[in-house]
C-alpha atoms as a PDB file:
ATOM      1  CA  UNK A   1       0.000   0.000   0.000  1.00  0.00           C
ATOM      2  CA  UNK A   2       1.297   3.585  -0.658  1.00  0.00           C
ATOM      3  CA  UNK A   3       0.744   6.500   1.448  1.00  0.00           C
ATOM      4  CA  UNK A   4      -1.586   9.480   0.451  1.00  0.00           C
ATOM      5  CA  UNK A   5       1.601  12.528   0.369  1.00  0.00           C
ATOM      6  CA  UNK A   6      -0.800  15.435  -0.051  1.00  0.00           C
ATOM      7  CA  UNK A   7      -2.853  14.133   3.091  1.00  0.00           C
ATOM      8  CA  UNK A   8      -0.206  13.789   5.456  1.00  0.00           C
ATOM      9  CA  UNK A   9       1.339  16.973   3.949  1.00  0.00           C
ATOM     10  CA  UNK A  10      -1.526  18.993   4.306  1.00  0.00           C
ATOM     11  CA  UNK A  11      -1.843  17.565   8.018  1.00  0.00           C
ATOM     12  CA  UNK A  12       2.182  18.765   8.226  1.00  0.00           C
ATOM     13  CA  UNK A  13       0.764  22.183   7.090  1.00  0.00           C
ATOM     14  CA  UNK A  14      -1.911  21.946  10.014  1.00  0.00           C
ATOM     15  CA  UNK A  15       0.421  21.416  12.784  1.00  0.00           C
ATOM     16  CA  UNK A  16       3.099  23.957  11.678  1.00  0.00           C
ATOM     17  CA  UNK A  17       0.128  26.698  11.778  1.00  0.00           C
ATOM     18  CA  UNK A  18      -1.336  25.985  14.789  1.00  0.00           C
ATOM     19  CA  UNK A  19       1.699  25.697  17.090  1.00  0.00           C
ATOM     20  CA  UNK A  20       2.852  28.793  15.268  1.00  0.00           C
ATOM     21  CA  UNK A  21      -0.303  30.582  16.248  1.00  0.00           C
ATOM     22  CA  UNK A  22       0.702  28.979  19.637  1.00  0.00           C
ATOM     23  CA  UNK A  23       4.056  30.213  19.686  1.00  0.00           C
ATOM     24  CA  UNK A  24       3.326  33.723  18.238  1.00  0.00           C
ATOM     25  CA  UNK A  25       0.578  34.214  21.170  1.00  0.00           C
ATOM     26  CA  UNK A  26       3.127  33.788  23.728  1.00  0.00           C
ATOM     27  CA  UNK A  27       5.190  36.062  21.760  1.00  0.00           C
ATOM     28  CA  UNK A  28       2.706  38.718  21.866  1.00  0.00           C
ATOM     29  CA  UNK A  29       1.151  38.349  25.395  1.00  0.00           C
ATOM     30  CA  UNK A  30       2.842  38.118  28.340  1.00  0.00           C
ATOM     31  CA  UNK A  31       1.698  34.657  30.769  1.00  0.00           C
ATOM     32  CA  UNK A  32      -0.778  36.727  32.390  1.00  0.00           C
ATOM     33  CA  UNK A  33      -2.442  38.556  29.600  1.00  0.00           C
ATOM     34  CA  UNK A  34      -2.671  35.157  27.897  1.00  0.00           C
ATOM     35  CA  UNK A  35      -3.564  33.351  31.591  1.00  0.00           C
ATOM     36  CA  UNK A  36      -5.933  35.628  32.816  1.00  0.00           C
ATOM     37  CA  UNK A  37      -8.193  35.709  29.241  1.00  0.00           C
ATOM     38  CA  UNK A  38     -10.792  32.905  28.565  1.00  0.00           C
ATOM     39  CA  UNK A  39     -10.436  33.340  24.785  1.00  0.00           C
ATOM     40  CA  UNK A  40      -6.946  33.038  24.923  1.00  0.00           C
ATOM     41  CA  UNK A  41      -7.185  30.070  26.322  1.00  0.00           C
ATOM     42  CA  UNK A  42     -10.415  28.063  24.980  1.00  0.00           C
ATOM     43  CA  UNK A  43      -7.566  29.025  21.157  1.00  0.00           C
ATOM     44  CA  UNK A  44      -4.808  27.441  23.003  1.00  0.00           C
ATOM     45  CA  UNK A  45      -6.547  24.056  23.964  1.00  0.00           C
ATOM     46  CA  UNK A  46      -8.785  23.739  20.563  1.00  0.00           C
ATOM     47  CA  UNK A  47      -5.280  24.362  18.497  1.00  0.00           C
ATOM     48  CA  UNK A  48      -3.183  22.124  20.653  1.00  0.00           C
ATOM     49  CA  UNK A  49      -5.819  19.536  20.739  1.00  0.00           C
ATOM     50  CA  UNK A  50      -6.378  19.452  17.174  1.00  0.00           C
ATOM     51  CA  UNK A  51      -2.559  19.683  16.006  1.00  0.00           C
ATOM     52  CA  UNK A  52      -2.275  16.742  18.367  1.00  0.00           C
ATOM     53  CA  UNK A  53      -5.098  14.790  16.541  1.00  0.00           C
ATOM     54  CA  UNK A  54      -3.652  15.692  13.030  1.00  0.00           C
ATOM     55  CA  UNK A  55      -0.070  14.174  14.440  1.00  0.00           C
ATOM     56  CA  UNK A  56      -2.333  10.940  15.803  1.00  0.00           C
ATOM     57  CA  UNK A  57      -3.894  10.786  12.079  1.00  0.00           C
ATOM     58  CA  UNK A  58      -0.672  10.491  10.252  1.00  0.00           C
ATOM     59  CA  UNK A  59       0.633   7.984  13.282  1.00  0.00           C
ATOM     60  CA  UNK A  60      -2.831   5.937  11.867  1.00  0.00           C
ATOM     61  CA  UNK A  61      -2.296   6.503   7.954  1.00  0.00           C
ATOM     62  CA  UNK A  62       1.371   5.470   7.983  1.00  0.00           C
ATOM     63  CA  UNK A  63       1.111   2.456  10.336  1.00  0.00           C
ATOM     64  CA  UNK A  64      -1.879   1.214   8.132  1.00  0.00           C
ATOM     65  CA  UNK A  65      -0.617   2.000   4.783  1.00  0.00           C
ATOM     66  CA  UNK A  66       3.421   1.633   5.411  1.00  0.00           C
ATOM     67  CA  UNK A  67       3.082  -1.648   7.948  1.00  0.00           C
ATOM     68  CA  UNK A  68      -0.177  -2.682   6.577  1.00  0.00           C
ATOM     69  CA  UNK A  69      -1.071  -2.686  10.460  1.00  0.00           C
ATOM     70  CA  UNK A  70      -4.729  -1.435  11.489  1.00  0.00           C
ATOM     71  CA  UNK A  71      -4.301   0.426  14.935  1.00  0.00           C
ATOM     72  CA  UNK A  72      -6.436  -0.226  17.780  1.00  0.00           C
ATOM     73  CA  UNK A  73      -5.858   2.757  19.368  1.00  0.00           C
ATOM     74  CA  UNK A  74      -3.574   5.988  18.934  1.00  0.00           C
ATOM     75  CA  UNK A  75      -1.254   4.756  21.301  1.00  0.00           C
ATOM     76  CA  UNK A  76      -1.242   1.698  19.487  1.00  0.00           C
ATOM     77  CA  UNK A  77      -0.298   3.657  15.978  1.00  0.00           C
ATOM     78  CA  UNK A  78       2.748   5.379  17.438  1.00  0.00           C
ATOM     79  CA  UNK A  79       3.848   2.111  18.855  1.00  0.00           C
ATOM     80  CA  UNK A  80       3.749   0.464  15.243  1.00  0.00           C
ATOM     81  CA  UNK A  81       6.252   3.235  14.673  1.00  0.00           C
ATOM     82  CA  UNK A  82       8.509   2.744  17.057  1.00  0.00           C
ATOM     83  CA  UNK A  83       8.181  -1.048  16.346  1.00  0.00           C
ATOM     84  CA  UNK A  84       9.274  -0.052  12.687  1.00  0.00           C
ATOM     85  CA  UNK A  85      12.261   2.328  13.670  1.00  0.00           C
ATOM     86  CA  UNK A  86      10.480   5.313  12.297  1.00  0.00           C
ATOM     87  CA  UNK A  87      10.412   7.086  15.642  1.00  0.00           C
ATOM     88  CA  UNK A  88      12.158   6.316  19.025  1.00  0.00           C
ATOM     89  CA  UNK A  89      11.493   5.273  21.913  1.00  0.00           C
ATOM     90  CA  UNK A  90      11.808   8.209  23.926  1.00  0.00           C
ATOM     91  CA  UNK A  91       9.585   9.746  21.127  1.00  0.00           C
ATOM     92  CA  UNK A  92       7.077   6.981  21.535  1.00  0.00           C
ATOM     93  CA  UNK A  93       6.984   8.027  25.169  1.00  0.00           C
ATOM     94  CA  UNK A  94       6.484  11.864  24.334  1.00  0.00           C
ATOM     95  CA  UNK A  95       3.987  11.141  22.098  1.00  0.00           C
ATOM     96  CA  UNK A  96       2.225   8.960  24.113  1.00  0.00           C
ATOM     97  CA  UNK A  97       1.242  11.365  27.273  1.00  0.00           C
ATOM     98  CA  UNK A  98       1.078  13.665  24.320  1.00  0.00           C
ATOM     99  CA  UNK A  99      -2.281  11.715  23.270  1.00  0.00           C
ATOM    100  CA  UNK A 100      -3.215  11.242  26.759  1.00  0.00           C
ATOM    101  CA  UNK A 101      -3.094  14.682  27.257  1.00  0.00           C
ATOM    102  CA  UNK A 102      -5.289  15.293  24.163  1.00  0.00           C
ATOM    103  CA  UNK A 103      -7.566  12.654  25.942  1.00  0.00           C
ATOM    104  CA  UNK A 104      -8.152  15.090  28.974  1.00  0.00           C
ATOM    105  CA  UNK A 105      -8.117  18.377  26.991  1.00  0.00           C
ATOM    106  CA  UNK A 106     -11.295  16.344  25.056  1.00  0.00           C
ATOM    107  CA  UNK A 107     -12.752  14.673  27.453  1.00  0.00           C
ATOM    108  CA  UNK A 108     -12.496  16.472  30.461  1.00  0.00           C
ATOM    109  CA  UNK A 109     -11.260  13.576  32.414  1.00  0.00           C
ATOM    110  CA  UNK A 110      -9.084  15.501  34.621  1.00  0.00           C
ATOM    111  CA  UNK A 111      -9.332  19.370  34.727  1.00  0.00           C
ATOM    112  CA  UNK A 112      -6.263  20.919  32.983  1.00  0.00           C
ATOM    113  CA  UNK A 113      -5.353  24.479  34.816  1.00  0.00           C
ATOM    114  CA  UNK A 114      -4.261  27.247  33.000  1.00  0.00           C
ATOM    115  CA  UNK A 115      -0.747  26.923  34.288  1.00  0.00           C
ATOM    116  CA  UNK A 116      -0.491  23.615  33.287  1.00  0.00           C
ATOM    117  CA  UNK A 117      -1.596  24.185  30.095  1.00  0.00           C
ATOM    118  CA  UNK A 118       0.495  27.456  29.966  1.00  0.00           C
ATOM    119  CA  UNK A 119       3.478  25.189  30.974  1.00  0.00           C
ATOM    120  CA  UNK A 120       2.803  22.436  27.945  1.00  0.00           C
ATOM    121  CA  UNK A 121       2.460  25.233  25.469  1.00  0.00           C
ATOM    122  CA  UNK A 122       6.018  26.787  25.951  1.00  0.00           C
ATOM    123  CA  UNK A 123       7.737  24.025  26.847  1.00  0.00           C
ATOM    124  CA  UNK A 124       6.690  21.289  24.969  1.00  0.00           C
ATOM    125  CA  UNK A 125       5.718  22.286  21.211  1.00  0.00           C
ATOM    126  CA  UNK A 126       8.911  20.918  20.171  1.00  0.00           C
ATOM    127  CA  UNK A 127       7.087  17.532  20.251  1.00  0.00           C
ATOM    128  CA  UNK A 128       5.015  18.442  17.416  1.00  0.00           C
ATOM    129  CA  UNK A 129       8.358  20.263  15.715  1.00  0.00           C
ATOM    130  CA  UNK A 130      10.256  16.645  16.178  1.00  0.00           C
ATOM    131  CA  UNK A 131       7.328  14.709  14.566  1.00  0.00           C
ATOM    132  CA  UNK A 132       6.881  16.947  11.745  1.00  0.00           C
ATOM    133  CA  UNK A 133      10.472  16.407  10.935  1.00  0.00           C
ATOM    134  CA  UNK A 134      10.705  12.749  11.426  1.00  0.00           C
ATOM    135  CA  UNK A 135       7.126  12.612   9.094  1.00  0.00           C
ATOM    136  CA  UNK A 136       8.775  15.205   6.370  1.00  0.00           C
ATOM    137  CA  UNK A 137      11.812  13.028   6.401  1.00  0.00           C
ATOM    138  CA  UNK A 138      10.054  10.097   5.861  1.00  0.00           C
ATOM    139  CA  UNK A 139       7.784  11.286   3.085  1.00  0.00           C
ATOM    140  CA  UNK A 140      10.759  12.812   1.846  1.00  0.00           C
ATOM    141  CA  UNK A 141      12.633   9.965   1.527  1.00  0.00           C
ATOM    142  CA  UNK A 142       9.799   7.844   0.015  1.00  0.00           C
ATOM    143  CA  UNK A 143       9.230  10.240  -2.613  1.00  0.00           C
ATOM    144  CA  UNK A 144      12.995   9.756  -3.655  1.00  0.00           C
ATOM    145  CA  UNK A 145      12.392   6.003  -3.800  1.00  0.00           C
ATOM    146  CA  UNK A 146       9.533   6.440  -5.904  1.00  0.00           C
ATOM    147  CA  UNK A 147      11.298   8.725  -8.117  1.00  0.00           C
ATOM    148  CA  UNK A 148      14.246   6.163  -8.212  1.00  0.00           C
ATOM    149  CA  UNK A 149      12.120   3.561  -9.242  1.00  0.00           C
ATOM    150  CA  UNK A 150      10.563   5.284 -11.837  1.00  0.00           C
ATOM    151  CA  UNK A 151      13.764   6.722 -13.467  1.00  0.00           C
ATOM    152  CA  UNK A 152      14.922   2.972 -13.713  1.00  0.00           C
ATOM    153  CA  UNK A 153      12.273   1.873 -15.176  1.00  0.00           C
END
């Protein structure tokens, strides 16, 4: 099976906007403005919550079109992954609280303060960075196999 490029580039495109929109909010406000204002931070969850559900859709498309391997669960699709040396597994472990965290931003499991939240959002966007590299890289490199394969043919 081949994996859909312009999908998982387009989901790429998704994650580099909304952690920049993340990272030029903290630019522009200081904690407080940004800790103290309800809008500010309804925009912070829904774009960290989503760009975390675009990363867990490409973890799904590659495992089931790279590994032919039908995830049970999100956790599950970063493990086939790590199984298949395209991420670590220190990765595996980053993006695994990473979904968990999505989890309780979506389902309210465990109420998620501001500071916390404040906390994930300038410490830990390089998460999403390190993905979108290891994904580029990869369709990157399968491209140039394609392209290899058709010039010899």
């Amino acid at each position: 099976m081949t994996i859909d490029e312009d999908r998982i580039l387009r989901k790429i495109a998704y994650i580099r906007h909304e952690a920049g929109a993340i990272r030029e909010l903290t630019r522009t406000f200081s904690r407080e403005e940004i800790l103290n204002d309800p809008w500010k931070m309804r925009g912070i969850r829904y774009s960290l919550q989503t760009a975390i559900e675009a990363m867990i859709d490409i973890a799904y498309h590659l495992a089931a079109k790279m590994y032919n391997y039908p995830p049970v669960d999100a956790r599950d699709a970063f493990q086939t992954l790590r199984h298949n040396g395209v991420i670590s597994s220190a990765d595996f472990d980053d993006y695994a609280a990473m979904v968990g965290f999505r989890n309780r931003l979506v389902h309210g499991y465990q109420e998620i303060s501001p500071e916390r939240l404040y906390g994930i959002i300038t410490s830990r966007l390089g998460d999403c960075d390190k993905f979108v590299e290891t994904v580029t890289s990869l369709v990157s490199k399968k491209q140039g196999d394609a392209n290899m394969v058709q010039h010899y043919r």
